[in-house]
Structures are given as C-alpha cells and as structure tokens.
Protein backbone atom coordinates (compact mmCIF):
# COMPACT_ATOMS: atom_id res chain seq x y z
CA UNK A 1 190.73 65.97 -59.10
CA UNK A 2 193.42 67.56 -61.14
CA UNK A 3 196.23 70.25 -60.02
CA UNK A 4 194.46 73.18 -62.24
CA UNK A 5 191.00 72.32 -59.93
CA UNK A 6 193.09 71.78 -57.20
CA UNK A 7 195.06 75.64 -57.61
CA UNK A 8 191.32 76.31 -58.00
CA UNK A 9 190.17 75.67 -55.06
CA UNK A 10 193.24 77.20 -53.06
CA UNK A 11 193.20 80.57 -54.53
CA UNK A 12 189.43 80.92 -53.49
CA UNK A 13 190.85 80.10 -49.96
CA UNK A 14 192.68 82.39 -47.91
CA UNK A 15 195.57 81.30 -49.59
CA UNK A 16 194.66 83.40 -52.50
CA UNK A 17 196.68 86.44 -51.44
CA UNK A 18 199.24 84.98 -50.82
CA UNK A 19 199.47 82.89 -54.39
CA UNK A 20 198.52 85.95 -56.16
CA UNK A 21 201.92 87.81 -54.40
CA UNK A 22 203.73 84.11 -55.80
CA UNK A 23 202.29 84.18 -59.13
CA UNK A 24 203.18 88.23 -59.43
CA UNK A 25 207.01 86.34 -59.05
CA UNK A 26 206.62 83.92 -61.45
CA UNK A 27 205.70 85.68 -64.15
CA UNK A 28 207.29 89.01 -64.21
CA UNK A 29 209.89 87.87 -66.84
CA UNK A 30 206.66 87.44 -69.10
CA UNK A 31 205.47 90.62 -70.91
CA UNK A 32 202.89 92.00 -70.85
CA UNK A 33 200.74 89.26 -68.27
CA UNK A 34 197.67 89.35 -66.41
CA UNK A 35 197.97 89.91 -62.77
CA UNK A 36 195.02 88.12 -60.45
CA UNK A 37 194.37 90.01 -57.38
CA UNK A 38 194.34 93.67 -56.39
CA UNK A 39 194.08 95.42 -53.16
CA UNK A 40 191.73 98.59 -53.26
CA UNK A 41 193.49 101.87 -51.89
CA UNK A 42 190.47 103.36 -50.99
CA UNK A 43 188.96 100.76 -48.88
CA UNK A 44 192.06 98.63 -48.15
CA UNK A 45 189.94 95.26 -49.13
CA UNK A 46 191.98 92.90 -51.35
CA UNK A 47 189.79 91.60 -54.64
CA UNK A 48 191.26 88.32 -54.92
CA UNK A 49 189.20 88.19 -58.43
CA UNK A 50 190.09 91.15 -59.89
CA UNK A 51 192.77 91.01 -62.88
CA UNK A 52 194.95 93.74 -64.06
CA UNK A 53 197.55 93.52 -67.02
CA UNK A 54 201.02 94.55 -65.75
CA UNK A 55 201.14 97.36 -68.47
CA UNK A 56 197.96 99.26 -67.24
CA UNK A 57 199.43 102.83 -66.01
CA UNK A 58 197.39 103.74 -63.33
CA UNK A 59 197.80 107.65 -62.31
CA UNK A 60 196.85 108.74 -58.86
CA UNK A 61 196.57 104.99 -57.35
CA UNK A 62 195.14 106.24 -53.62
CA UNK A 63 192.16 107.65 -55.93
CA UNK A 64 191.38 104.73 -57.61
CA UNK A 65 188.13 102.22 -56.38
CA UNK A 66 187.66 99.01 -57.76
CA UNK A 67 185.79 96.20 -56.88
CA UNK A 68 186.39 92.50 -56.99
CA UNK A 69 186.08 90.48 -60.51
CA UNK A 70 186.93 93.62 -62.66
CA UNK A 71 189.36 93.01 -65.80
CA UNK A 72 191.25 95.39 -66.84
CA UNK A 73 193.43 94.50 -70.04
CA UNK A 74 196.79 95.06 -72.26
CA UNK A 75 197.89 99.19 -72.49
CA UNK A 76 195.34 100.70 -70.66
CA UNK A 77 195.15 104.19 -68.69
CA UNK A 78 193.46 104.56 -65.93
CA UNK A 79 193.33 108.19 -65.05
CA UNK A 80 192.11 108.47 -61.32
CA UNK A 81 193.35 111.96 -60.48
CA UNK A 82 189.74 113.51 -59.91
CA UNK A 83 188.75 109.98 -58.64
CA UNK A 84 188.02 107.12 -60.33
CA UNK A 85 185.40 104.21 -59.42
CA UNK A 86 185.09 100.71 -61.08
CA UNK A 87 182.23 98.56 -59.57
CA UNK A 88 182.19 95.02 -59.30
CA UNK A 89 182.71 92.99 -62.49
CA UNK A 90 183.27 95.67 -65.45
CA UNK A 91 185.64 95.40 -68.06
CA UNK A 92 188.11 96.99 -70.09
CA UNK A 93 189.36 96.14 -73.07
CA UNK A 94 193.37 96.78 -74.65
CA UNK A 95 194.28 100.07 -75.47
CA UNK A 96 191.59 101.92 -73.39
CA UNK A 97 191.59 105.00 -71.99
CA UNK A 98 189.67 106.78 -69.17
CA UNK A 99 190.66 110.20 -67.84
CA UNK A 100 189.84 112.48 -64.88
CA UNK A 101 191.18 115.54 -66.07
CA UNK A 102 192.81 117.60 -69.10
CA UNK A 103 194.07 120.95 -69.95
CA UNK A 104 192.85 121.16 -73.57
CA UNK A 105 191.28 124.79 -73.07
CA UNK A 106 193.74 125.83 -69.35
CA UNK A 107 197.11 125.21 -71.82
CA UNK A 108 195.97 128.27 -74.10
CA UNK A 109 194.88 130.52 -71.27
CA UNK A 110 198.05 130.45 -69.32
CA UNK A 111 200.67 129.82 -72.24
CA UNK A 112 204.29 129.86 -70.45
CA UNK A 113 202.66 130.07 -66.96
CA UNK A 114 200.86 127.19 -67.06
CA UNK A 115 203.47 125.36 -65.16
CA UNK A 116 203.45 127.46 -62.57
CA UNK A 117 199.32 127.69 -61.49
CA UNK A 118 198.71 124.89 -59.22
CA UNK A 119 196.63 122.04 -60.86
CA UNK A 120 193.09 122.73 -58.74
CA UNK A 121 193.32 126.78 -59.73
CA UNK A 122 193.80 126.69 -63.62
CA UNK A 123 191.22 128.17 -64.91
CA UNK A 124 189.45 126.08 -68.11
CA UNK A 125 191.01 122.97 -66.48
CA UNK A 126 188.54 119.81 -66.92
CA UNK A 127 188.15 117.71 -64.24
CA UNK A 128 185.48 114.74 -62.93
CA UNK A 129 185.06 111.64 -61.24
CA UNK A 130 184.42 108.88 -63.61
CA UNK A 131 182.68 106.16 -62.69
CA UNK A 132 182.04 102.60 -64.47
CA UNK A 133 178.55 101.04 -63.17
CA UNK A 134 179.04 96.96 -62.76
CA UNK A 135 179.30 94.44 -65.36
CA UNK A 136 180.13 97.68 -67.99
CA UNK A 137 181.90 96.30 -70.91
CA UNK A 138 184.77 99.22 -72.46
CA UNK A 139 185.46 97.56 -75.78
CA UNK A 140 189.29 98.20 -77.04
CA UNK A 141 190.59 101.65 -77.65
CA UNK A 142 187.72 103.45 -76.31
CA UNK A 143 188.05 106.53 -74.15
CA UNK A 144 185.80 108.32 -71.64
CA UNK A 145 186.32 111.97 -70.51
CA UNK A 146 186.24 113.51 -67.45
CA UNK A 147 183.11 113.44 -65.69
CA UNK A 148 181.15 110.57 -67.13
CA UNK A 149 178.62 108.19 -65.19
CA UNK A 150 178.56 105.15 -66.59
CA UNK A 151 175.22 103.23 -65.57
CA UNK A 152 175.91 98.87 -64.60
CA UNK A 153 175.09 96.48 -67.57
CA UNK A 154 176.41 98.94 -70.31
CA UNK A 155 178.56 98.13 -74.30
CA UNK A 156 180.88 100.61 -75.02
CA UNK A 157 181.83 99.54 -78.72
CA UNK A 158 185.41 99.78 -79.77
CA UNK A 159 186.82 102.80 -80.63
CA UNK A 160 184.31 104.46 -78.91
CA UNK A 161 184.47 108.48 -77.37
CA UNK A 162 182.34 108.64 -74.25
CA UNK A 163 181.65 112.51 -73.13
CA UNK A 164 178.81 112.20 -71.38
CA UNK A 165 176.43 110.18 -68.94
CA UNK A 166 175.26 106.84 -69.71
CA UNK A 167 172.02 105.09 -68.25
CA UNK A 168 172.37 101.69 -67.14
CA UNK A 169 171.75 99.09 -69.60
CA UNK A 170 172.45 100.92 -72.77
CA UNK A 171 174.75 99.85 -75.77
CA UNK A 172 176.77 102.87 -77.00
CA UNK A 173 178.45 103.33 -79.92
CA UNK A 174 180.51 105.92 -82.48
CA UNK A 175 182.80 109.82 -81.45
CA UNK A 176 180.75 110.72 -79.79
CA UNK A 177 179.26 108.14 -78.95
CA UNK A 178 175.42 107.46 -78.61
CA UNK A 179 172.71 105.08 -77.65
CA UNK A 180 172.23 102.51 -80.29
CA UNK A 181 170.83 99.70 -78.13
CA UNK A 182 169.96 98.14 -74.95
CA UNK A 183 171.78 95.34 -72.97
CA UNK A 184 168.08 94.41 -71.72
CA UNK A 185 167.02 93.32 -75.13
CA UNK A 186 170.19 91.93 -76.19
CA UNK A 187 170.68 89.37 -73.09
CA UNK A 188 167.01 88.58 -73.26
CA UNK A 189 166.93 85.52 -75.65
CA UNK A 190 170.00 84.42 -73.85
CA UNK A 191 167.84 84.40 -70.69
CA UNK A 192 165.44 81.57 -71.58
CA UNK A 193 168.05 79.34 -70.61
CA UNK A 194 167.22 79.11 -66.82
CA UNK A 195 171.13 78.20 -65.98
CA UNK A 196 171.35 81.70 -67.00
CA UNK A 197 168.65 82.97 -65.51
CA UNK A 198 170.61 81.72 -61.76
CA UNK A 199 173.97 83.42 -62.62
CA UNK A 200 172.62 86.78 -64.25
CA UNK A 201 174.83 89.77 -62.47
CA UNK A 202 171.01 91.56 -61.47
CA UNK A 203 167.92 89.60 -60.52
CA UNK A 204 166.12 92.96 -60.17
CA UNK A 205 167.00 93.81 -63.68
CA UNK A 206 166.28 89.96 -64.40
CA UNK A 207 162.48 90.28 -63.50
CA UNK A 208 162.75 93.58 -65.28
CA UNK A 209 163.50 92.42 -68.68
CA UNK A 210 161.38 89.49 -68.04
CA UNK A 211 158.05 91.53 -67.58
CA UNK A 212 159.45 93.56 -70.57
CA UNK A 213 160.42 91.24 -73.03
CA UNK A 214 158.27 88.44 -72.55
CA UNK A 215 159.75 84.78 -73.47
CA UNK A 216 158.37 83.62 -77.18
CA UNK A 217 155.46 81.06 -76.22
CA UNK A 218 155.95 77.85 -78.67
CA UNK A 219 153.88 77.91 -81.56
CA UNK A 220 150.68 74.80 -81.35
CA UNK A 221 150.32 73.78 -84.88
C-alpha cells in the first residue's frame, strides 16, 4: 500500500476535516489551488468531498447551499445574495459566473439615489434563487442570471448565457442559450458498459434511458 492510498484512506476517515484544515496550511503560498473540503452555512454539515479553488469569490456565504462532491474551479463568482443552491456533485468550470441579483434596469430609475434605496425596495431590481440540479456540468466562462432552475444531469457549453429554466437532462448551448441535446442520449452508449451502469449518479434515470434508448442487439450474420 503506498502513502497516496494510504492519505486516501485517512481523509475518507474522520480525519478528513481535520487534513483538509492541514492541507488549507500547506498550500496557501500556492496560487491559485484547489481546496478539498467545505462546510455548508446553511446546514452546518462539512462536505469532506467538495473542492473549491481559493480564488472563487463567494458573495453572501450564509446564503450559499452546497452539497458534498461539487467542484467549483479557477475565478469563479458565486453570487448567493437571493440564495444560491448547488446539489450534490455539479460542476463549474474557470471563469464562471452565476448571479442572484443585478440592477441593470433599478440603476436608470433611481440615477444619484440609487445608493440610498435599500437593496430589497429598488424598484426594477432583479433578483432569484439559482439553483444547480446534481451532476450539472457549467462549462468555462458561462453565466446564469438570476432566477434560473437548473434541472440534475445537465451541459452548459462554454461561454454559455443561461436566462432561463432548464429541464433535467438537457445539453444547452449559445447567448442565450438553448436546448441542443440531451445528457440521456449522450451517456447512453457509454452505459453498455455495466461497470458504468453500477456507478451512474441516477438509477431511476438509468432504467429511464434504458427503456428509451434500447442497447444495439449484435448483428447474426
């Protein structure tokens, strides 16, 4: 057994907390570094398996819920004013960025005075909850706007503009973006390998796509 299988094993103990406060340590002089293990503000729970890059600006921290085994990468903002909600396994990619609230229209409206009406009475102010369904992929410099619902089992492309809902499983691309495919059909020739099959993030969806997209029966010559 080697040391990395060895550190393994440890960090999925109840050591991991504590190696995840050591390893914070050890590598702050390196810029910008992943950082394993994240305590939820909302629920209190620590996600052991959850990575953040140091230079991800989170706004509004208490506001922010995210599971265990998200990845968030290099640059990103993660907006969580209006409440923000990342479930269990998504990622995000470098340069991403998802917001709760703007004051693209409110800025006009109150010119000069803008500074002085309180954030929840501006009139024209967006605001929404965002929320990424699990095992969403946010490819790199993508953003999503107030509001959105991001369905589990989702492709954002890169470079994408999300402004609206999303139903699970679908493969978006473009600004704005749009529905140009379906994570169904895309993992389903990956699914005939039954190793697969065991580990897919939905065994629900799993018979779903089964029933759906039928495996190719071998051709008797």
């Amino acid at each position: 057994m080697n040391v990395k299988t060895i550190l393994e094993i440890l960090y999925r103990s109840p050591l991991g907390y504590l190696m995840s406060v050591v390893a914070r340590g050890l590598t702050s002089w390196k810029q910008p570094h992943m950082i394993y293990g994240f305590r939820d503000p909302t629920s209190s729970q620590f996600h052991k398996y959850t990575r953040l890059s140091d230079s991800v600006i989170i706004l509004n921290r208490q506001e922010l819920a995210m599971a265990n085994h998200v990845w968030v990468w290099h640059y990103s903002i993660l907006d969580a004013t209006e409440g923000l909600i990342l479930e269990e396994g998504c990622q995000i990619g470098a340069w991403v960025g998802i917001f709760t609230h703007g004051s693209q229209v409110a800025i006009r409206l109150y010119g000069r005075e803008y500074v002085n009406v309180p954030n929840h009475e501006r009139v024209g102010y967006t605001r929404g909850t965002v929320k990424i369904g699990a095992y969403s992929f946010i490819g790199a410099g993508s953003i999503i706007l107030p509001g959105v619902t991001m369905g589990k089992g989702c492709i954002v492309a890169a470079g994408s503009v999300v402004h609206k809902d999303i139903p699970d499983c679908s493969i978006v691309q473009g600004n704005p973006a749009r529905i140009i495919g379906s994570t169904k059909q895309l993992d389903q020739s990956f699914l005939e390998d039954v190793t697969l099959q065991k580990t897919y993030y939905d065994q629900t969806l799993l018979a779903e796509i089964t029933q759906e997209f039928p495996q190719k029966k071998p051709q008797i010559n």
